[in-house]
PDB file of N, CA and C in Angstrom:
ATOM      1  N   UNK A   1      50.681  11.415   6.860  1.00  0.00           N
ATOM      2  CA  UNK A   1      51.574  10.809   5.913  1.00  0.00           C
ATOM      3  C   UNK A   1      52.941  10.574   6.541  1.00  0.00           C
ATOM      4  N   UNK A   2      53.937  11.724   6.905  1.00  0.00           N
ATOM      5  CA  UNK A   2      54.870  11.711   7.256  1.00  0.00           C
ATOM      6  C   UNK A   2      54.568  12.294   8.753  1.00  0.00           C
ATOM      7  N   UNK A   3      55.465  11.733   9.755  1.00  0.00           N
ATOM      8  CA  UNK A   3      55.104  12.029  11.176  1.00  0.00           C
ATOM      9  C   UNK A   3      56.734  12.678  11.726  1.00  0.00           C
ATOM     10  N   UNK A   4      56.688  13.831  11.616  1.00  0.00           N
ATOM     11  CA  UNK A   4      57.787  14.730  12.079  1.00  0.00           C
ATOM     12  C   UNK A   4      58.313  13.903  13.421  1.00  0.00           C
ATOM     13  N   UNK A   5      59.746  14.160  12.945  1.00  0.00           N
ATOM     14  CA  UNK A   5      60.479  13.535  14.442  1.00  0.00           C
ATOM     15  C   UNK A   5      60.730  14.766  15.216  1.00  0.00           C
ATOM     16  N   UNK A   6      60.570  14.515  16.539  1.00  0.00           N
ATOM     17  CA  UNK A   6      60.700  15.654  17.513  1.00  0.00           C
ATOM     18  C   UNK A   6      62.092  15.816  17.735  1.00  0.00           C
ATOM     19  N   UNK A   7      62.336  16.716  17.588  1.00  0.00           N
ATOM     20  CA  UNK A   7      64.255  17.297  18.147  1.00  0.00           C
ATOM     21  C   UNK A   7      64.167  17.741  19.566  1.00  0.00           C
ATOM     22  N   UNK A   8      65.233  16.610  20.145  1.00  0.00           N
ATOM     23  CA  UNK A   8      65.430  16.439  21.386  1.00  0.00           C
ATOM     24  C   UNK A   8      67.009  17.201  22.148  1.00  0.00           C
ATOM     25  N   UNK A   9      66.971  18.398  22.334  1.00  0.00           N
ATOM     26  CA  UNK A   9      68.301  18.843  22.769  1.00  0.00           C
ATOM     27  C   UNK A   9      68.882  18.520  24.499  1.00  0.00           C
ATOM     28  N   UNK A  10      70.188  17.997  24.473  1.00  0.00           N
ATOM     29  CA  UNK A  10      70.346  17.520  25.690  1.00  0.00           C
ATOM     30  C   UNK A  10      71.543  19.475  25.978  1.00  0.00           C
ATOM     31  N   UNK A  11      70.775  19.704  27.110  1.00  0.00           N
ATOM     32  CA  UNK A  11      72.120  20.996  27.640  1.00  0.00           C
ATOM     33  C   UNK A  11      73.364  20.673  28.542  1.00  0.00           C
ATOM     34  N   UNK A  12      73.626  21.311  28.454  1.00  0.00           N
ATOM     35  CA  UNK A  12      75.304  20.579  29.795  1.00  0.00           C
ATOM     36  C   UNK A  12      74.456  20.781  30.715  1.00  0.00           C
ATOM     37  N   UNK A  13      75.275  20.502  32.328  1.00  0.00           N
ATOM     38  CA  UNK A  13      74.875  20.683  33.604  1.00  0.00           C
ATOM     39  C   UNK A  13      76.157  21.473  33.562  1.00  0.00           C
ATOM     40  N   UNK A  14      75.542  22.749  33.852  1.00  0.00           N
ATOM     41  CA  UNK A  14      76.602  24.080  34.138  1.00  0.00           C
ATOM     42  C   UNK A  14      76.947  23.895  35.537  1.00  0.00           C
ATOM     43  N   UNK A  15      76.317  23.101  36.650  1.00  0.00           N
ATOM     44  CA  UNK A  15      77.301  22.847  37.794  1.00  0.00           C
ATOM     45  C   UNK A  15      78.451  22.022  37.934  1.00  0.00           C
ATOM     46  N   UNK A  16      78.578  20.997  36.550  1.00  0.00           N
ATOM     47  CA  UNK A  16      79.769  20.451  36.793  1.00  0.00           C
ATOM     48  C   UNK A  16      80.503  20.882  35.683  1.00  0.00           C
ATOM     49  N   UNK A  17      80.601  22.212  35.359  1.00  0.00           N
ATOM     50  CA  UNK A  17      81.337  22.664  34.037  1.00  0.00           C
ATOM     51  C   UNK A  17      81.971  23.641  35.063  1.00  0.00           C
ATOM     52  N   UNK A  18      83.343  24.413  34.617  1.00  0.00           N
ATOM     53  CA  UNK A  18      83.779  26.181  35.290  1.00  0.00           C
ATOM     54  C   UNK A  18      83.318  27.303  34.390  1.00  0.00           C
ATOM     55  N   UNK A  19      82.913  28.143  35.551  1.00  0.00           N
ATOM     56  CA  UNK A  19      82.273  29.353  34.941  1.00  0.00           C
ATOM     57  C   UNK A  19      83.759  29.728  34.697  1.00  0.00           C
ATOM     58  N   UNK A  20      84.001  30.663  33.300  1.00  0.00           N
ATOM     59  CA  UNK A  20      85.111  31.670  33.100  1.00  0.00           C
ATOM     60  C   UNK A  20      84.060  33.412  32.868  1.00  0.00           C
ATOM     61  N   UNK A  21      84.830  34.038  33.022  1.00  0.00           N
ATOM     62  CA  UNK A  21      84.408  35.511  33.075  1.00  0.00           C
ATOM     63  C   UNK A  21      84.950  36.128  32.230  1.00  0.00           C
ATOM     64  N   UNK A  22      84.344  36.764  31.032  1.00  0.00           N
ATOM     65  CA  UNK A  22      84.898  37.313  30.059  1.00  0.00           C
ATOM     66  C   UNK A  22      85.166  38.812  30.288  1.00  0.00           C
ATOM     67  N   UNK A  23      84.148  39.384  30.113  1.00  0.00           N
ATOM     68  CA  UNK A  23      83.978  40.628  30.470  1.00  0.00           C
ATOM     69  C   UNK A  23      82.511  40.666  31.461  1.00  0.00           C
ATOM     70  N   UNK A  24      81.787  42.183  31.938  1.00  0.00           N
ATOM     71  CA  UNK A  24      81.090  41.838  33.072  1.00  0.00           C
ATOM     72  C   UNK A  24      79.517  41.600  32.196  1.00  0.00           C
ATOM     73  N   UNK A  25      79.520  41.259  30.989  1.00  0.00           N
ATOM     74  CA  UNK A  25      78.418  40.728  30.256  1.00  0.00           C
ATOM     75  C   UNK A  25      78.276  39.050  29.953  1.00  0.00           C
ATOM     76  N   UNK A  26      80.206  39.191  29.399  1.00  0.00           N
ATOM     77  CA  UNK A  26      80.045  37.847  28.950  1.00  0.00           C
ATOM     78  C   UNK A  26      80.818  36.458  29.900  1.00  0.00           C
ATOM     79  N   UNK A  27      80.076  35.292  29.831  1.00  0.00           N
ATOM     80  CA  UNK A  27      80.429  34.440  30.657  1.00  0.00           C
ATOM     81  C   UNK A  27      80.699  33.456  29.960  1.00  0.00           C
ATOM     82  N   UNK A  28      81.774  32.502  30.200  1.00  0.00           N
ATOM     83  CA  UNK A  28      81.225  31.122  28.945  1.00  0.00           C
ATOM     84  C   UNK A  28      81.940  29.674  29.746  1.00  0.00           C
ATOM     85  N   UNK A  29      81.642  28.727  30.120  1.00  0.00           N
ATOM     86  CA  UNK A  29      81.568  27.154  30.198  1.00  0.00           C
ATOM     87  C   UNK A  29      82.352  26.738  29.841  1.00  0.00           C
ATOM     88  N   UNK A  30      83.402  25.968  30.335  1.00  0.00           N
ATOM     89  CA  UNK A  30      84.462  24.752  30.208  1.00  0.00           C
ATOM     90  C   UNK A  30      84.208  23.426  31.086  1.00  0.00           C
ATOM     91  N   UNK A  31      84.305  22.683  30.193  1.00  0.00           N
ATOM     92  CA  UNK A  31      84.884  21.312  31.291  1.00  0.00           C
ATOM     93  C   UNK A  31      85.766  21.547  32.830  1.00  0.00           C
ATOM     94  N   UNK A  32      85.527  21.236  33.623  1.00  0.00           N
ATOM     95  CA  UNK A  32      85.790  21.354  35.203  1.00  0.00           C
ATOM     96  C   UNK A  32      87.337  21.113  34.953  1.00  0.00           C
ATOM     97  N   UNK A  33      88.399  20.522  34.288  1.00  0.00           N
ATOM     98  CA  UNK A  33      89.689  20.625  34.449  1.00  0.00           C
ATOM     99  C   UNK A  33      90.315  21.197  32.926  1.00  0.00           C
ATOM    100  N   UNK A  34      89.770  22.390  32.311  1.00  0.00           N
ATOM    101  CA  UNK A  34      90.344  23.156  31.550  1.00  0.00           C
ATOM    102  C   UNK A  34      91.261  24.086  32.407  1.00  0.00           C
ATOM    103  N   UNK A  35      92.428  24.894  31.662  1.00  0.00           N
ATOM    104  CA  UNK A  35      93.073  25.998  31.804  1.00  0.00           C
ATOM    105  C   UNK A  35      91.734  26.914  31.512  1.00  0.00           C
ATOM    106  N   UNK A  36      91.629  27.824  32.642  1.00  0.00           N
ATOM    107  CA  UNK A  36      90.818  29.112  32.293  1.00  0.00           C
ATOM    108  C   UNK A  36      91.160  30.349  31.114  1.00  0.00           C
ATOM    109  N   UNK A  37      92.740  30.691  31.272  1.00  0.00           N
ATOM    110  CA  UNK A  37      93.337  31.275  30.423  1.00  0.00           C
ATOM    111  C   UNK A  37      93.554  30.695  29.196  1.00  0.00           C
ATOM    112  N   UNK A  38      93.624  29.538  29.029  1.00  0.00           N
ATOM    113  CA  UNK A  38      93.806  29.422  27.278  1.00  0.00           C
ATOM    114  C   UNK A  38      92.517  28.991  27.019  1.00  0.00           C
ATOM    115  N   UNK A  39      91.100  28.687  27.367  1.00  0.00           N
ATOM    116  CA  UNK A  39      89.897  28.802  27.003  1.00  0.00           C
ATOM    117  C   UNK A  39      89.601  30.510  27.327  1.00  0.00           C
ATOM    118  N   UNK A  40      89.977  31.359  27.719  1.00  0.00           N
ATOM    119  CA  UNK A  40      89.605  32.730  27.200  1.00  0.00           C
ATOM    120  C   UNK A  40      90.443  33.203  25.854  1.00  0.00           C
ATOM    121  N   UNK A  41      91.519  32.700  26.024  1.00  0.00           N
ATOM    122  CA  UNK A  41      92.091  32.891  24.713  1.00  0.00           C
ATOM    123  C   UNK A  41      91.543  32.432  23.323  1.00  0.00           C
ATOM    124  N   UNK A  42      91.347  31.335  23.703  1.00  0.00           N
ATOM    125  CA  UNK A  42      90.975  30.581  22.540  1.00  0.00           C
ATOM    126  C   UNK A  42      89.164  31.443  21.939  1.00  0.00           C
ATOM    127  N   UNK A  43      88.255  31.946  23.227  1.00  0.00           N
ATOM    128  CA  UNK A  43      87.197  32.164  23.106  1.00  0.00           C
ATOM    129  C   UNK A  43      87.638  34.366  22.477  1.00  0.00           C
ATOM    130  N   UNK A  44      88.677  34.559  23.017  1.00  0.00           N
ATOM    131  CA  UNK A  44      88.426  35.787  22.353  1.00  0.00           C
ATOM    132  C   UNK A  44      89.250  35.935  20.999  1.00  0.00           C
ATOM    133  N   UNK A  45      90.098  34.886  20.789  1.00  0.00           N
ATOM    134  CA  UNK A  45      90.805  34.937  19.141  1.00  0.00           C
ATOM    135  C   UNK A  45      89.460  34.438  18.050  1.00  0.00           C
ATOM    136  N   UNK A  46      88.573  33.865  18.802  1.00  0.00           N
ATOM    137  CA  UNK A  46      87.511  33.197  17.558  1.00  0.00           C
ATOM    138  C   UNK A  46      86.618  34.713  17.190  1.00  0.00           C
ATOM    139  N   UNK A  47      86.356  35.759  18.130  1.00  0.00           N
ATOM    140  CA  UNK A  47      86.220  37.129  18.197  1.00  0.00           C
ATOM    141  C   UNK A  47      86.634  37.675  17.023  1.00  0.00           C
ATOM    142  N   UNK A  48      87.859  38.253  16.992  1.00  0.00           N
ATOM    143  CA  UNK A  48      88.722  38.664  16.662  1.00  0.00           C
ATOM    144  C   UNK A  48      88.824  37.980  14.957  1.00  0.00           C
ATOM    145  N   UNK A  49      88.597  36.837  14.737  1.00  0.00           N
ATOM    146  CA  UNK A  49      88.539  36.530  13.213  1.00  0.00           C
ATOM    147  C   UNK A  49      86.967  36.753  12.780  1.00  0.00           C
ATOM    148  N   UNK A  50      85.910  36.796  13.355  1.00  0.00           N
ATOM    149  CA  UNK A  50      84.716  37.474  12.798  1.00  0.00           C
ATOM    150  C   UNK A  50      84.758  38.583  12.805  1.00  0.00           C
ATOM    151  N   UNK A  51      85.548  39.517  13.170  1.00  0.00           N
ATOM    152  CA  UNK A  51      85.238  40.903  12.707  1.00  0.00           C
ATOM    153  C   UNK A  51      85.762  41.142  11.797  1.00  0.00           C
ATOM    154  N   UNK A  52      84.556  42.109  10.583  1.00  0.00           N
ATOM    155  CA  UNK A  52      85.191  42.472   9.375  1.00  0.00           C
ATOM    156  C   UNK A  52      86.716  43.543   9.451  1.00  0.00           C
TER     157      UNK A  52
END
């Protein structure tokens, strides 16, 4: 009847992104000409408002 559409996810290419280093667990991806420091900032204030 109905023919499901397949979900197609495209991922970055983490070689042309910068690794940042959070702590020695966590790692997380920016665009190649971000500030490292205000993308950790920005990634540990979003932290910081999910905790109850």
């Amino acid at each position: 009847m109905f023919e499901k559409k397949h979900s197609s996810f495209k991922s970055p290419d983490l070689k042309a992104m910068q690794e940042i280093v959070i702590n020695s667990r966590t790692r997380i991806y920016v665009e190649a000409g971000e500030d490292p420091e205000e993308a950790k900032e920005r990634y540990l204030s979003r932290l910081e408002n999910k905790k109850p």
